[in-house]
N, C-alpha and C. Protein backbone atom coordinates (compact mmCIF):
# COMPACT_ATOMS: atom_id res chain seq x y z
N UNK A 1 42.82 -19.10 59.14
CA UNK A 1 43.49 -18.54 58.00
C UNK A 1 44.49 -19.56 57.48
N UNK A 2 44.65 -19.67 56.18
CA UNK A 2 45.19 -20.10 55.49
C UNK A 2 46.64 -19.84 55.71
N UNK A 3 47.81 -20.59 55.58
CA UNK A 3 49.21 -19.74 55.18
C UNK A 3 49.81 -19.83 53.47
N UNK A 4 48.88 -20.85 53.28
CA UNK A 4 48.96 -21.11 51.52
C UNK A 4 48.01 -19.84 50.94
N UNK A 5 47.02 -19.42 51.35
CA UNK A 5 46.47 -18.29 50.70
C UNK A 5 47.33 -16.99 50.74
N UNK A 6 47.70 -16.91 51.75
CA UNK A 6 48.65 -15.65 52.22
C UNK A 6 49.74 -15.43 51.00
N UNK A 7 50.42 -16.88 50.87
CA UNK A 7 51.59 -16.63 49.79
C UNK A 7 51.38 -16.25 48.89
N UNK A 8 50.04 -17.23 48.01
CA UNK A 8 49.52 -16.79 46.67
C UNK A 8 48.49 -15.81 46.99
N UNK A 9 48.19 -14.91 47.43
CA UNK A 9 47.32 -13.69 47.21
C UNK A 9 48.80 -12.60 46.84
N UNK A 10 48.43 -12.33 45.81
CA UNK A 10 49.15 -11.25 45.26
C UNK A 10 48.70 -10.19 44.55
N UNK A 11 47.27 -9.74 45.11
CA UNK A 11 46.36 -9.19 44.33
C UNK A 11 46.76 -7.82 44.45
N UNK A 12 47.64 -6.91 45.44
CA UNK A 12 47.96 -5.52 45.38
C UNK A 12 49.57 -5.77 45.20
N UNK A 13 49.81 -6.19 44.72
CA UNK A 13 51.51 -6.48 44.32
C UNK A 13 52.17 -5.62 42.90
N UNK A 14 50.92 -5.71 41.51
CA UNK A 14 51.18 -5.61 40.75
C UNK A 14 50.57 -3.96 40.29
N UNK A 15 49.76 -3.27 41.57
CA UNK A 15 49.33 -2.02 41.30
C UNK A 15 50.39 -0.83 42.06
N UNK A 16 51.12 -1.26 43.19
CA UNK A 16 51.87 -1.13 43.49
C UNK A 16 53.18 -0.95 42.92
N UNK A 17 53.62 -1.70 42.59
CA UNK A 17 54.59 -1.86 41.28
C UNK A 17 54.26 -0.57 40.22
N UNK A 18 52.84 -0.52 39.97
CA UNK A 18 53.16 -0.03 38.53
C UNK A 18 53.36 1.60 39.16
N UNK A 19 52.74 1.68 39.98
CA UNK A 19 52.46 3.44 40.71
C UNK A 19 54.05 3.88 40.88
N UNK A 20 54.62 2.46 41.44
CA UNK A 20 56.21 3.29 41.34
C UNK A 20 57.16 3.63 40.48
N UNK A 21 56.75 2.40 39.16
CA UNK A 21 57.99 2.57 38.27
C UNK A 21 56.88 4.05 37.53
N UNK A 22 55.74 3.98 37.51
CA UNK A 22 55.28 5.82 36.85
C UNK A 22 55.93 6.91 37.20
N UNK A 23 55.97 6.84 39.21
CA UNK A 23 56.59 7.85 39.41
C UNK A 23 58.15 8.21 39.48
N UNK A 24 58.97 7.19 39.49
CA UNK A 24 60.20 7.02 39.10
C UNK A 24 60.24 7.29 37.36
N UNK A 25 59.53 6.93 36.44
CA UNK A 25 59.46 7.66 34.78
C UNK A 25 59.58 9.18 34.91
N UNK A 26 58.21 9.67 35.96
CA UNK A 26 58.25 11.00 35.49
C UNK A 26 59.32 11.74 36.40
N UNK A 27 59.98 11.33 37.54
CA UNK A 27 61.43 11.95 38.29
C UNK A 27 61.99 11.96 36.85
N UNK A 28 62.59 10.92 36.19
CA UNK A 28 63.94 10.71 35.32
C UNK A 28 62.99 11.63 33.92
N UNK A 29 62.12 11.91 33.97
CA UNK A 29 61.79 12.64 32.57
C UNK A 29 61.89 14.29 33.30
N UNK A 30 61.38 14.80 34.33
CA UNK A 30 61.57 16.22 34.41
C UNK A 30 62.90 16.26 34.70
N UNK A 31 64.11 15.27 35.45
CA UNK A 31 65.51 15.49 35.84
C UNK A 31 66.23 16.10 34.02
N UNK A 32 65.71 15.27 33.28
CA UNK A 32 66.27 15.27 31.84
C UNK A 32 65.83 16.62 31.23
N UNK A 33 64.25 17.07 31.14
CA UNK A 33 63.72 18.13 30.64
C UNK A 33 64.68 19.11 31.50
N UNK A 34 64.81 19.07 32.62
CA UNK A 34 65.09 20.50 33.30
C UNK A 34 66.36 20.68 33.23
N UNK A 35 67.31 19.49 32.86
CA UNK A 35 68.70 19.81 32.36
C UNK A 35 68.93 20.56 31.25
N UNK A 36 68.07 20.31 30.43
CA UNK A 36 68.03 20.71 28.80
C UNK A 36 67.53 22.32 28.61
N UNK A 37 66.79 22.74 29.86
CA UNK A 37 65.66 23.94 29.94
C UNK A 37 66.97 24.83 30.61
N UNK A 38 67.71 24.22 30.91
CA UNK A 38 68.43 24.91 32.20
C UNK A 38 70.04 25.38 31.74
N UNK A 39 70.70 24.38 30.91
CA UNK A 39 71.81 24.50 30.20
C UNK A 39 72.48 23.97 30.95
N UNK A 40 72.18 22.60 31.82
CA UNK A 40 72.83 21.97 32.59
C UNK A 40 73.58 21.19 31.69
N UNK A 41 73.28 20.91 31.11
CA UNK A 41 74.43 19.25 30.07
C UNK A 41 75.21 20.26 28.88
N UNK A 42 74.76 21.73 29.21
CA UNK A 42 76.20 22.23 28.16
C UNK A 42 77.37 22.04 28.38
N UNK A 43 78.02 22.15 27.75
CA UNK A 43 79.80 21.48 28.14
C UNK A 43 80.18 22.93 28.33
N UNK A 44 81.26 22.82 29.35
CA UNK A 44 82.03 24.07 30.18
C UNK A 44 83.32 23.93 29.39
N UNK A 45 83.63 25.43 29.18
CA UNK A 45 85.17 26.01 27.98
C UNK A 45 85.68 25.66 29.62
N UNK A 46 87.30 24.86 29.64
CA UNK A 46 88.18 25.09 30.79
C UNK A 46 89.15 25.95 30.09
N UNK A 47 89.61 27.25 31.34
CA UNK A 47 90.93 28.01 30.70
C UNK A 47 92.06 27.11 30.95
N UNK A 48 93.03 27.06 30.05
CA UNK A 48 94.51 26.71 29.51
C UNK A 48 94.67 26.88 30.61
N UNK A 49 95.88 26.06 31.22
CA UNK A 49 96.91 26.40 32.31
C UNK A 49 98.33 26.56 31.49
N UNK A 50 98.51 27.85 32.04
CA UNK A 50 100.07 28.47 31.13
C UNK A 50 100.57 29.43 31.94
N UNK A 51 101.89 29.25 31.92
CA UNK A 51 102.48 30.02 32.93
C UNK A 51 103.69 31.01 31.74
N UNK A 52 103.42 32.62 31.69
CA UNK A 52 104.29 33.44 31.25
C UNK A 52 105.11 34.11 32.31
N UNK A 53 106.72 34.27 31.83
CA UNK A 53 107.37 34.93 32.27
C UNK A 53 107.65 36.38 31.58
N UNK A 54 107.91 37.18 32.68
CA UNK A 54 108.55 38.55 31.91
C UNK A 54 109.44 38.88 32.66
N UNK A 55 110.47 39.65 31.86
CA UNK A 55 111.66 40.25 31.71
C UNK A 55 111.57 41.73 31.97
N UNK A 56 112.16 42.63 32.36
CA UNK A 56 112.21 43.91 32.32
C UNK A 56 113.51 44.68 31.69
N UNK A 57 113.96 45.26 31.06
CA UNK A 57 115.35 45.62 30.83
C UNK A 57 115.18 47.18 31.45
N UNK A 58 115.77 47.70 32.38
CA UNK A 58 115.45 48.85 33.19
C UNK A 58 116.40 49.94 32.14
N UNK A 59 117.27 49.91 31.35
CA UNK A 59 118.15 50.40 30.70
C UNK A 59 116.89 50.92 29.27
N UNK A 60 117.09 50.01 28.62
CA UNK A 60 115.81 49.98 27.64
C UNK A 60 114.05 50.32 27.51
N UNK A 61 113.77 50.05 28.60
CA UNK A 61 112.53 49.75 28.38
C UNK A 61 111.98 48.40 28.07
N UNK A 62 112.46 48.19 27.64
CA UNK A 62 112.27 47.02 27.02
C UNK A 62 111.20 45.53 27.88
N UNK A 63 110.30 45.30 27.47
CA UNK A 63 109.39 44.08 28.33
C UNK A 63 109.76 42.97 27.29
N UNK A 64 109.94 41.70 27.82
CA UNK A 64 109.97 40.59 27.42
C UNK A 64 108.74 39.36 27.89
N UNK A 65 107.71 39.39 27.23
CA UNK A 65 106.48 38.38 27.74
C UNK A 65 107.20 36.79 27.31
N UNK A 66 107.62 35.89 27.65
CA UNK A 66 107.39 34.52 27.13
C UNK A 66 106.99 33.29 27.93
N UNK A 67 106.20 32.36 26.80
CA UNK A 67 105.49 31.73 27.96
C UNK A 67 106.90 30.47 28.08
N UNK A 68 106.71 30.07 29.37
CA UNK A 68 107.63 29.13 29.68
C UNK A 68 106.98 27.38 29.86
N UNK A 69 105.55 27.35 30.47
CA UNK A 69 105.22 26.31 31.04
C UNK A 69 103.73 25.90 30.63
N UNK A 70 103.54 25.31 30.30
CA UNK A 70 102.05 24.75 30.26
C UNK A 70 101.31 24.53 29.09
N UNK A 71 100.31 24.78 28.70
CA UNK A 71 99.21 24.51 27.28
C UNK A 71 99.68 25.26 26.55
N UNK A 72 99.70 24.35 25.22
CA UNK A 72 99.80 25.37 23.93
C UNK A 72 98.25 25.85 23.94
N UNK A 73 98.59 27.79 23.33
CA UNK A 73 97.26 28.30 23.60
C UNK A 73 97.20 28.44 21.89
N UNK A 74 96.45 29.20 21.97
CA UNK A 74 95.70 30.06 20.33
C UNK A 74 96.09 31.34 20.51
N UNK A 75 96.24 32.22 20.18
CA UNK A 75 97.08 33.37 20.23
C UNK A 75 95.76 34.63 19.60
N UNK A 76 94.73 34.30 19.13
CA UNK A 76 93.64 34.63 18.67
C UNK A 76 92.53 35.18 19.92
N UNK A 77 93.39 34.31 21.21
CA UNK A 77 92.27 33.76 22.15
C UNK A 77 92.96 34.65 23.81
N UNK A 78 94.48 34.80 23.98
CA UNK A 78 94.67 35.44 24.43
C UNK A 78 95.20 37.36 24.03
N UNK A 79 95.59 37.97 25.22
CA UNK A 79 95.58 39.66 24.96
C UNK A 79 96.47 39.90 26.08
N UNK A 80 97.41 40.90 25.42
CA UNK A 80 98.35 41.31 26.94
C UNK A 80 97.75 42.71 26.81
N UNK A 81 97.76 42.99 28.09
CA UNK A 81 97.66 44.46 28.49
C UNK A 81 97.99 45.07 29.22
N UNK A 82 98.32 46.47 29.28
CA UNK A 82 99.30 47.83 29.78
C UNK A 82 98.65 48.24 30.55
N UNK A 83 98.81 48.22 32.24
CA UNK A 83 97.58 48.90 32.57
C UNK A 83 96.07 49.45 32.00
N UNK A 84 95.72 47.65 31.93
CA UNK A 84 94.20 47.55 31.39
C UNK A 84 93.96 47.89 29.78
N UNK A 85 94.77 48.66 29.22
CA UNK A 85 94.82 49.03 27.69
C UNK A 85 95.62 47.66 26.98
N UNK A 86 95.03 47.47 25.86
CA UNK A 86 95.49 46.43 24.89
C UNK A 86 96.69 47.13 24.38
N UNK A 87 98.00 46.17 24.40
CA UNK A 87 99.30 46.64 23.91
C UNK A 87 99.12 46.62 22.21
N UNK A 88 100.33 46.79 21.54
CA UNK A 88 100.04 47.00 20.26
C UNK A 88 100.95 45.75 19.67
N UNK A 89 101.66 45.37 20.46
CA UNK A 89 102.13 44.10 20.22
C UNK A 89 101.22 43.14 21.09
N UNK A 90 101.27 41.39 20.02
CA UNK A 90 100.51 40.97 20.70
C UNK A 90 101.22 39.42 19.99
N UNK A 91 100.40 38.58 20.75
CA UNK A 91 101.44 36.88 20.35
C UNK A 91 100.46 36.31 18.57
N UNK A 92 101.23 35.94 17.83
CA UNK A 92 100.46 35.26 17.24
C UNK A 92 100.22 33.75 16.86
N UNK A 93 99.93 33.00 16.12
CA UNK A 93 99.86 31.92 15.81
C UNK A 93 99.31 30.62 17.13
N UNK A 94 100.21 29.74 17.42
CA UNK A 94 100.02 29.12 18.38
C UNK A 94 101.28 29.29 19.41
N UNK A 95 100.90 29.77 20.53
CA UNK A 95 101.43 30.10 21.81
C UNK A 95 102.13 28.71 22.75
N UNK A 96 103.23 28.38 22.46
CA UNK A 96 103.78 27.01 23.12
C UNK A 96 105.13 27.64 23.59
N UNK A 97 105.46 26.68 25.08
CA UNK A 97 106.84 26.66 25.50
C UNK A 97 107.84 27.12 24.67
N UNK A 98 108.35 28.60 24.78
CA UNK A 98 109.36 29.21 24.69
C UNK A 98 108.51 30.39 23.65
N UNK A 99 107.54 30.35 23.27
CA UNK A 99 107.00 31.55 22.36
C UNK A 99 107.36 33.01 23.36
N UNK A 100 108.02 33.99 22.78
CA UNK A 100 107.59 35.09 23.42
C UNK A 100 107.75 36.45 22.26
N UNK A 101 107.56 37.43 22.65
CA UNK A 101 107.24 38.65 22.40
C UNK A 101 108.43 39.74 23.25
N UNK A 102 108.43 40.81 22.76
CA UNK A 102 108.98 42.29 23.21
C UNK A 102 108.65 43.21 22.92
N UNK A 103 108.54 44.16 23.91
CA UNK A 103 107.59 45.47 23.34
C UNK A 103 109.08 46.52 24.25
N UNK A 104 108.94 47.65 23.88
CA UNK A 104 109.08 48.55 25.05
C UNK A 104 108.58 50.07 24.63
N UNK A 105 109.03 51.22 25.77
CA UNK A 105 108.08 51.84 25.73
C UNK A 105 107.35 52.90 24.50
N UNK A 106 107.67 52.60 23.39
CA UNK A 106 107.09 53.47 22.50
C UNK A 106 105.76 52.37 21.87
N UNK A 107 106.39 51.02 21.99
CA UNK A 107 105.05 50.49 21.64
C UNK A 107 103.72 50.55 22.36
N UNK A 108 102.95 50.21 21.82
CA UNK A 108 101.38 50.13 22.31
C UNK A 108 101.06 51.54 22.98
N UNK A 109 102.25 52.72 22.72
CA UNK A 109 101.57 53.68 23.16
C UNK A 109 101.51 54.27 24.80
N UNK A 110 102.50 53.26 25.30
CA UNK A 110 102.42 53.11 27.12
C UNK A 110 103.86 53.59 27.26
N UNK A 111 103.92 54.78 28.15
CA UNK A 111 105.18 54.88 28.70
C UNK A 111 105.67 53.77 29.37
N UNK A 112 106.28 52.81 29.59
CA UNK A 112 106.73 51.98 29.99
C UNK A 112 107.86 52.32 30.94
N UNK A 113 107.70 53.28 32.09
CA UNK A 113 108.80 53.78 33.30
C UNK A 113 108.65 53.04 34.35
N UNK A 114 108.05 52.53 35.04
CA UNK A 114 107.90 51.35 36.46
C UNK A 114 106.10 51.57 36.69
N UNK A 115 105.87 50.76 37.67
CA UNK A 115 104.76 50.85 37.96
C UNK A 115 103.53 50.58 37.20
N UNK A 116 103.94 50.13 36.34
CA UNK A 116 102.88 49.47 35.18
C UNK A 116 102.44 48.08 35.60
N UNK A 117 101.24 47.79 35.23
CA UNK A 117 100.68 46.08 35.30
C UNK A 117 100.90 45.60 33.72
N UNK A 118 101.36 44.67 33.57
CA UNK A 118 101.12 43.86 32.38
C UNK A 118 100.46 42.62 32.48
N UNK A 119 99.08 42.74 31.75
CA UNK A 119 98.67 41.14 32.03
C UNK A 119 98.39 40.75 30.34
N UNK A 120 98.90 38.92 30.79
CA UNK A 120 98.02 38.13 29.62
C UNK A 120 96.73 37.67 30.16
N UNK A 121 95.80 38.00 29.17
CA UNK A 121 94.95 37.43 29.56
C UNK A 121 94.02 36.29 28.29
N UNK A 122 93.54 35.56 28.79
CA UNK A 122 93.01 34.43 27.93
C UNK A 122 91.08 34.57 28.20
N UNK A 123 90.35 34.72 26.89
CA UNK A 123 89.30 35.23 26.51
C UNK A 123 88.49 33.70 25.69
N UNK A 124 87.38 33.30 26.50
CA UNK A 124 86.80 31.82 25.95
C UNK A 124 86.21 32.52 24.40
N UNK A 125 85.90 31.08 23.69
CA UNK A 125 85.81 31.22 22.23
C UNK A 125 84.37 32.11 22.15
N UNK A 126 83.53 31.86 23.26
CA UNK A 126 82.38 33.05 23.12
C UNK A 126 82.28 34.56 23.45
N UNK A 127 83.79 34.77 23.69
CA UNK A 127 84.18 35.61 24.77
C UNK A 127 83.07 36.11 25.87
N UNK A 128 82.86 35.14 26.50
CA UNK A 128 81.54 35.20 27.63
C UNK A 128 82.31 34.93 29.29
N UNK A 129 83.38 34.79 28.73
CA UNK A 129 84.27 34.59 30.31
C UNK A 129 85.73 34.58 29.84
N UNK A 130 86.41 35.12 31.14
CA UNK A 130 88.41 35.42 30.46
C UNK A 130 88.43 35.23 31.69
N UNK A 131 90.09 34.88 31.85
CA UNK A 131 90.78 34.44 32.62
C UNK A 131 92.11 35.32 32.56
N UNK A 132 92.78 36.00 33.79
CA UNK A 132 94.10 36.31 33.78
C UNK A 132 95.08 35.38 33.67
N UNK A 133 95.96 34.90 32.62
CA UNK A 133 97.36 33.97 32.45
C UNK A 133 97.87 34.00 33.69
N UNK A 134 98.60 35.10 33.47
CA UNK A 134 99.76 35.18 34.29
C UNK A 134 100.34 37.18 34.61
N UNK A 135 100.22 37.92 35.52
CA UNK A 135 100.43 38.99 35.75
C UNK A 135 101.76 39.67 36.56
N UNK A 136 102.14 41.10 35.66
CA UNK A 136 103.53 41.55 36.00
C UNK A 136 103.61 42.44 36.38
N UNK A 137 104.49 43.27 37.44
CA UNK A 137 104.17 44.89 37.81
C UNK A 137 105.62 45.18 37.44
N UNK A 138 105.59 46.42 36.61
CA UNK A 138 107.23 46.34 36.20
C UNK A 138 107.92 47.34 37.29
N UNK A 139 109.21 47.07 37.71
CA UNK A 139 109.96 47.48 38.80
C UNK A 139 110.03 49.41 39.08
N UNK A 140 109.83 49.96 39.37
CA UNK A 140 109.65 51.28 39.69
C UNK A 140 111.10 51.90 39.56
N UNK A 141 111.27 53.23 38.72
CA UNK A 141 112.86 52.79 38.54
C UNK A 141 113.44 54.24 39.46
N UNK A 142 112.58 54.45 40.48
CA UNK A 142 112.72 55.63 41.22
C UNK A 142 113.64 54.72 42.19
């Protein structure tokens, strides 16, 4: 045997080759189709990070929502609510560091005596997923 034939025989080199870069085409063509079939490369809504404070005035009634910390929101996009019921006050415009609101208890219809939940909550632009802000239990005045 030759060792000069050995080098130059390259006769299964180039069928080889081609069988792999085919099957490496069709990996990277179904990886792509099945992203697209699947709703893999849709872009994900992230919820705002925002932190609200509330106030209670035990004398009054009186609730004080304001946000103190984090993303300016859309005000379109979040909802406070009274034990699960939508209040009748609500934030408008754009929601930034120091925005707040006051309700007490004749608004939205909620006795407002202790033991209530108040939440903000933030609702994506498809409303297909929400997020709780930030949540309050008001002080029990027994």
């Amino acid at each position: 045997m030759n060792p000069k034939e050995l080098l130059t025989d390259d006769d299964a080199v180039s069928p080889v080759i081609g069988v792999i870069l085919m099957v490496a085409i069709t990996v990277i063509l179904a990886a792509v189709i099945a992203s697209f079939v699947l709703g893999l490369g849709d872009s994900t809504t992230t919820t705002p990070t925002a932190d609200f404070n509330f106030e209670y005035d035990n004398s009054t009634g009186n609730v004080t929502v304001s946000h103190s910390t984090g993303d300016n929101v859309d005000a379109d996009r979040v909802e406070v609510l009274i034990d699960g019921e939508t209040a009748d006050v609500q934030f408008s415009g754009t929601i930034s560091s120091g925005s707040s609101i006051s309700f007490n208890q004749t608004d939205g219809g909620t006795n407002i005596t202790g033991g209530e939940t108040i939440k903000v909550t933030w609702n994506s632009e498809d409303q297909e997923s929400s997020s709780t802000l930030s949540e309050y239990t008001v002080p029990d005045n027994n």
